[in-house]
N, C-alpha and C. Protein backbone atom coordinates (compact mmCIF):
# COMPACT_ATOMS: atom_id res chain seq x y z
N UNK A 1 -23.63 7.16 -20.30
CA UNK A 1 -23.65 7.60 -18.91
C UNK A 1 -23.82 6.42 -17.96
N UNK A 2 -22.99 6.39 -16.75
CA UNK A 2 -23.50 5.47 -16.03
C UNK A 2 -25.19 5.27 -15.20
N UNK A 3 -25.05 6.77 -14.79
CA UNK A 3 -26.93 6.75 -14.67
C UNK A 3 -27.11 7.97 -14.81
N UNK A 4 -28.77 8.37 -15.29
CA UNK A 4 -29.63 9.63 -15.73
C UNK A 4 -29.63 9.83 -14.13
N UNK A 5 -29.85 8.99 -12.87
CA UNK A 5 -30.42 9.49 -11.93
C UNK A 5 -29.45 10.11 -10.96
N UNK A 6 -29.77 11.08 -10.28
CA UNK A 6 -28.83 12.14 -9.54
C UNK A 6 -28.44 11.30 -8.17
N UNK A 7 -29.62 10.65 -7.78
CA UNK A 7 -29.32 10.00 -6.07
C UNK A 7 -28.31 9.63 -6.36
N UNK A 8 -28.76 8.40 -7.30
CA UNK A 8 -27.60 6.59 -7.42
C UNK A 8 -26.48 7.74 -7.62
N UNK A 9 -26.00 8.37 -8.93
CA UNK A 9 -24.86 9.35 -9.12
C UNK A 9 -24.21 9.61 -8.15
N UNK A 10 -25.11 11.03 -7.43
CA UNK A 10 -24.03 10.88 -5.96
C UNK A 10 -23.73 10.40 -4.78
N UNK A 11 -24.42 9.06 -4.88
CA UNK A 11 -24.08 7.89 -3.71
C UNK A 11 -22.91 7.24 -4.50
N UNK A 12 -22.90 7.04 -5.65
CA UNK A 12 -21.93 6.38 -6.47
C UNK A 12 -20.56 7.41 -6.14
N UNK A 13 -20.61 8.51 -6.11
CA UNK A 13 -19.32 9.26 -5.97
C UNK A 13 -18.60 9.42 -4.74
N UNK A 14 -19.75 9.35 -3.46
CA UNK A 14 -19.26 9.42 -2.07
C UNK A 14 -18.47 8.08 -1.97
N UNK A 15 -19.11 6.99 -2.33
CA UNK A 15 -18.77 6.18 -2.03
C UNK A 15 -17.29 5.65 -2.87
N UNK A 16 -17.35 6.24 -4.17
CA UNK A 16 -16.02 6.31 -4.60
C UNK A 16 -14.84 6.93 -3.80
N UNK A 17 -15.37 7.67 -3.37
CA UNK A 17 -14.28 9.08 -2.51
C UNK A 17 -14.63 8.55 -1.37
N UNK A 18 -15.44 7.62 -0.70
CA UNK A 18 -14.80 7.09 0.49
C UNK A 18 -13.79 6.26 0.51
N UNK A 19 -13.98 5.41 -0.67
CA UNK A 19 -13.06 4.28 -0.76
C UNK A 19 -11.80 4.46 -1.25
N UNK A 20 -11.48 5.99 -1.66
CA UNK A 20 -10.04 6.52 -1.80
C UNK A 20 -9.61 7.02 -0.62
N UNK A 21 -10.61 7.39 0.14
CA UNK A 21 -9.61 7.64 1.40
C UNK A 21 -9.15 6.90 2.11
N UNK A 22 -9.97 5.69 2.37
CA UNK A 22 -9.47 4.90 3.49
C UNK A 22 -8.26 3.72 2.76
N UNK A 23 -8.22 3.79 1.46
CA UNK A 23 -7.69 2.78 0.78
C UNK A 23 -5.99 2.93 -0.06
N UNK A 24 -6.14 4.38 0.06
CA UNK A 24 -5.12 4.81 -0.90
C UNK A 24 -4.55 5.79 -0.69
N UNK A 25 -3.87 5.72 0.52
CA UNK A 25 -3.38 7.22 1.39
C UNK A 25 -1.80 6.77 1.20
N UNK A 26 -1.45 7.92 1.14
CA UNK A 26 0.13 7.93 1.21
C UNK A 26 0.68 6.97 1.81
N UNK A 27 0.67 6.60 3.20
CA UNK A 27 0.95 5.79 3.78
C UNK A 27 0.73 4.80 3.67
N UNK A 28 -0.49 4.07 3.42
CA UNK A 28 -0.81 3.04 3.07
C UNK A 28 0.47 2.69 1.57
N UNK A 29 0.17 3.45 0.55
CA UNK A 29 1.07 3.18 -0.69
C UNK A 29 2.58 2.83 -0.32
N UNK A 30 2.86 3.46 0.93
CA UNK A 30 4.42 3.69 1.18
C UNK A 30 4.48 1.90 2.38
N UNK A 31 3.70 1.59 2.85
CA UNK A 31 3.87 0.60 3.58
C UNK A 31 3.84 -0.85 2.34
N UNK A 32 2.67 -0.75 1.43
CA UNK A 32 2.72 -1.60 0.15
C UNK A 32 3.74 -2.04 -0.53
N UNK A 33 4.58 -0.72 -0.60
CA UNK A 33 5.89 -0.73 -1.62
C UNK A 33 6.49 -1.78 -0.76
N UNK A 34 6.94 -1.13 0.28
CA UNK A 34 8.14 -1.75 1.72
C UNK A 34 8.15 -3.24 1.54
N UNK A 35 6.37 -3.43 1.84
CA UNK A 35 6.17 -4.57 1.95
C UNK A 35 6.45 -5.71 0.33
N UNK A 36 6.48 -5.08 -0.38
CA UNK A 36 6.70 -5.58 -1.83
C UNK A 36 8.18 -6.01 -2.16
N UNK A 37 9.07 -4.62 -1.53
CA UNK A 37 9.70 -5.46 -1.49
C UNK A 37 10.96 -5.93 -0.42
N UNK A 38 9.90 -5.71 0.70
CA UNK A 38 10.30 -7.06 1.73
C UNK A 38 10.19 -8.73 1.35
N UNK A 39 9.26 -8.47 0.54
CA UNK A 39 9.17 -9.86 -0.30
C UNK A 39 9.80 -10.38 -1.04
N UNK A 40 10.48 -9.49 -2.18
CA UNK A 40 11.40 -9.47 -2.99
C UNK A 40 12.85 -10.01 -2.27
N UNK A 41 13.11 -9.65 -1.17
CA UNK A 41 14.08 -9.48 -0.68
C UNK A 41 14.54 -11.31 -0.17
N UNK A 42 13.36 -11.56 0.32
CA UNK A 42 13.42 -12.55 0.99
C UNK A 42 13.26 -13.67 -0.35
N UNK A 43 12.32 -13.29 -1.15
CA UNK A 43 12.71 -14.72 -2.78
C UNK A 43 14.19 -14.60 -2.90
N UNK A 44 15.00 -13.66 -3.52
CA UNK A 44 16.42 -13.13 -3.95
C UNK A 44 17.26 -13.82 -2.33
N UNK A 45 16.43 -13.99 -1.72
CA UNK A 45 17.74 -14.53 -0.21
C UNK A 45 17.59 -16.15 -0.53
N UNK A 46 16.29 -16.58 -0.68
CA UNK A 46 15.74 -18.41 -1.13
C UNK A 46 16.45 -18.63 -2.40
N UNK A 47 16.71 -17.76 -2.96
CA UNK A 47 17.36 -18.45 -4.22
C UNK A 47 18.54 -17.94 -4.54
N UNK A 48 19.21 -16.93 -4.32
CA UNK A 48 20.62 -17.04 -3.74
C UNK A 48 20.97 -18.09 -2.67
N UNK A 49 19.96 -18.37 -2.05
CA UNK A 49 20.64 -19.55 -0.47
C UNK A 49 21.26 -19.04 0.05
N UNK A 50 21.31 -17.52 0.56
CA UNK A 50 21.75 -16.55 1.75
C UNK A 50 20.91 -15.59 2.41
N UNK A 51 21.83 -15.02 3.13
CA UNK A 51 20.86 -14.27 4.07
C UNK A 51 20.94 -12.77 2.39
N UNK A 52 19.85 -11.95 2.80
CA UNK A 52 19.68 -10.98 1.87
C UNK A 52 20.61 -10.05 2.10
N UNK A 53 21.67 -9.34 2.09
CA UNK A 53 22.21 -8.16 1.99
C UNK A 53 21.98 -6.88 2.54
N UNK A 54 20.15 -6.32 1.80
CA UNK A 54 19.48 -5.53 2.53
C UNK A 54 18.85 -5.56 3.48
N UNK A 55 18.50 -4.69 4.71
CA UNK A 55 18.00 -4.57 6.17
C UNK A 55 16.81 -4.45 6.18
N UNK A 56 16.00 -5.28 6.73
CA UNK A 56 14.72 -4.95 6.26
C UNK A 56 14.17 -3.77 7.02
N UNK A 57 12.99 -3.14 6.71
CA UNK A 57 12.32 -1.78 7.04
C UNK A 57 11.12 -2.08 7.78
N UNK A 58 11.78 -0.72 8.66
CA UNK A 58 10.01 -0.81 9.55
C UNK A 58 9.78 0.19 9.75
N UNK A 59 8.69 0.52 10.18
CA UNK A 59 7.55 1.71 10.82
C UNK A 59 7.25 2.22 12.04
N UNK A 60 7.46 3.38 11.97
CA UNK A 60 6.52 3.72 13.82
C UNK A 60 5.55 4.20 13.25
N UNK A 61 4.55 4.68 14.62
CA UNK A 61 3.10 4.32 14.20
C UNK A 61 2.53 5.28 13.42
N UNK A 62 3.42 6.24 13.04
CA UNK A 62 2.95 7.41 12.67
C UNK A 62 3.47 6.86 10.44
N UNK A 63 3.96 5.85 10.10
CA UNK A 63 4.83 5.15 9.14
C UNK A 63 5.68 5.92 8.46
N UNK A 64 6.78 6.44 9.81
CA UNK A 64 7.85 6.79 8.93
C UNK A 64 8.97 5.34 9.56
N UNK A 65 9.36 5.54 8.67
CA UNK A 65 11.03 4.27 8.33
C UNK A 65 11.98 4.73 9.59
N UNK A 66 11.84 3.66 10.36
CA UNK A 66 12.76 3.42 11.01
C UNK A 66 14.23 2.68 11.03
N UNK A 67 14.11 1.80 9.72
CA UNK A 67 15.32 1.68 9.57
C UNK A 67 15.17 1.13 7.64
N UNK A 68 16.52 1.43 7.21
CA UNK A 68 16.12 1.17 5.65
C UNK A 68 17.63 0.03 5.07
């Protein structure tokens, strides 16, 4: 068990389940990807030695894709 004691326990769990909310929301995951591979995009353009092909993507504030 991680602990016999009930406090630490459920301070240990809020604080788990705080840190999923603010950390790991849809959006957040969907801006990560983008950004992953906006990155991608731009190595594959440095080492081809061109411009990249694909358009890069962005967000309004609400993070839906404004352009893909």
């Amino acid at each position: 068990m991680l602990t016999d004691n009930p406090e630490i326990r459920y301070r240990m769990t809020v604080d788990a389940q705080t840190h999923l909310m603010l950390n790991y929301s849809e959006n957040k995951l969907q801006q990560q990807v983008f950004n992953a591979l906006g990155q991608a995009q731009k190595i594959h353009a440095e080492v081809a030695g061109k411009q990249a092909s694909t358009p890069a993507v962005a967000f309004d504030d609400a993070g839906r894709i404004l352009s893909a």
